[in-house]
Protein backbone atom coordinates (compact mmCIF):
# COMPACT_ATOMS: atom_id res chain seq x y z
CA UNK A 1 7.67 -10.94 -38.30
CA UNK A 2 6.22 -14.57 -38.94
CA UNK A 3 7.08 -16.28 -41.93
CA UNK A 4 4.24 -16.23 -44.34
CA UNK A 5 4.45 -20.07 -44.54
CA UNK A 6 2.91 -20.08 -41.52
CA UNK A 7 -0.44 -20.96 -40.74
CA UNK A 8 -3.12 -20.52 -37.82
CA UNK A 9 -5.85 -22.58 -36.10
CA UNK A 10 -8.35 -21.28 -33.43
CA UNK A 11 -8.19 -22.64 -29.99
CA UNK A 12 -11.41 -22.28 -27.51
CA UNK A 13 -10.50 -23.16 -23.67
CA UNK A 14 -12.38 -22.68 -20.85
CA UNK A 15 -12.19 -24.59 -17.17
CA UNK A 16 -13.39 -27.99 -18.10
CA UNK A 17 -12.58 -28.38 -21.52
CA UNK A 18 -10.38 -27.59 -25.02
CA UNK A 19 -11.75 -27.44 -28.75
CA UNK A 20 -9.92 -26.31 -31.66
CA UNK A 21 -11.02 -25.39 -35.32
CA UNK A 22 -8.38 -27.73 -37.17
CA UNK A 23 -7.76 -24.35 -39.37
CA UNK A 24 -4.82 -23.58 -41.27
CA UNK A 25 -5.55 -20.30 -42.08
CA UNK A 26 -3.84 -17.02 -42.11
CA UNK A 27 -3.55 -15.30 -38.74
CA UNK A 28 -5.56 -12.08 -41.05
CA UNK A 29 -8.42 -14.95 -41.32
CA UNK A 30 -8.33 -16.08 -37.92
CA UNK A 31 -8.38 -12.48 -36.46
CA UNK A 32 -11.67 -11.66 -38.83
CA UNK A 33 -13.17 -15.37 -37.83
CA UNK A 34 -13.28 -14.44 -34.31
CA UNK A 35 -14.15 -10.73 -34.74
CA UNK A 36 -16.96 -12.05 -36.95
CA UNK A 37 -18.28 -14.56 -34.92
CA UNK A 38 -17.19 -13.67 -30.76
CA UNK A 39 -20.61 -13.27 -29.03
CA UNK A 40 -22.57 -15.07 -31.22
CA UNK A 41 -23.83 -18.98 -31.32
CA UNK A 42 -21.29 -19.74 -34.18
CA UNK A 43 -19.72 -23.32 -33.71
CA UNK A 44 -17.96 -23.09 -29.93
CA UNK A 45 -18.56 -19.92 -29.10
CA UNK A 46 -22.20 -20.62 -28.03
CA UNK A 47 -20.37 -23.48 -25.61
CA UNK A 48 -17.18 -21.42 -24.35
CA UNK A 49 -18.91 -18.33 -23.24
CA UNK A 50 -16.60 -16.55 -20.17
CA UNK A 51 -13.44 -18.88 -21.69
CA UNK A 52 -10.84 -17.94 -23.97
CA UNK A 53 -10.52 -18.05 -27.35
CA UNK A 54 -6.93 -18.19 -28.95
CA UNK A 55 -5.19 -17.86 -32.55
CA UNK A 56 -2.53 -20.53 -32.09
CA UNK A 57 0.64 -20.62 -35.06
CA UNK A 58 0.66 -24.45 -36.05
CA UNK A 59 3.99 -24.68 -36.96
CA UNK A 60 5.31 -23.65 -33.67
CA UNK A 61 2.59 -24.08 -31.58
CA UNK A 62 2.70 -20.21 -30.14
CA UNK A 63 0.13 -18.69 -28.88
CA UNK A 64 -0.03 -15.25 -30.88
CA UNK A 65 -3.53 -13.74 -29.76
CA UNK A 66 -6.04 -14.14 -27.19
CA UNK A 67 -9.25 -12.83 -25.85
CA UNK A 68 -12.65 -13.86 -23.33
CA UNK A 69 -15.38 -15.14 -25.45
CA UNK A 70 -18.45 -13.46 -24.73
């Protein structure tokens, strides 16, 4: 179970290139972000379309969820 000092950024990746949010959210927050927004034009979605977005933990850097942005 994390520790609920933990917080969360999103990570986009794709072939050529690496974003991330610069979040510090909860991983609840990042899971609804990217529910909310995969598939749409929203910030780097539009850009990393057939990448992968991931919820990374910023204190230790793990990745905890993934998925294909579409």
């Amino acid at each position: 179970m994390e520790n609920q000092t933990n917080t969360f950024d999103i990570l986009f990746n794709d072939n050529n290139n690496s974003n991330n949010k610069g979040f510090a959210i909860s991983l609840e927050d990042a899971k609804d972000y990217i529910n909310r927004y995969n598939g749409t034009n929203e910030s780097y979605f539009e850009d990393y379309k057939g990448g992968i977005v991931s919820i990374i933990c910023n204190e230790t850097e793990e990745v905890v969820f993934e998925t294909e942005v579409f």
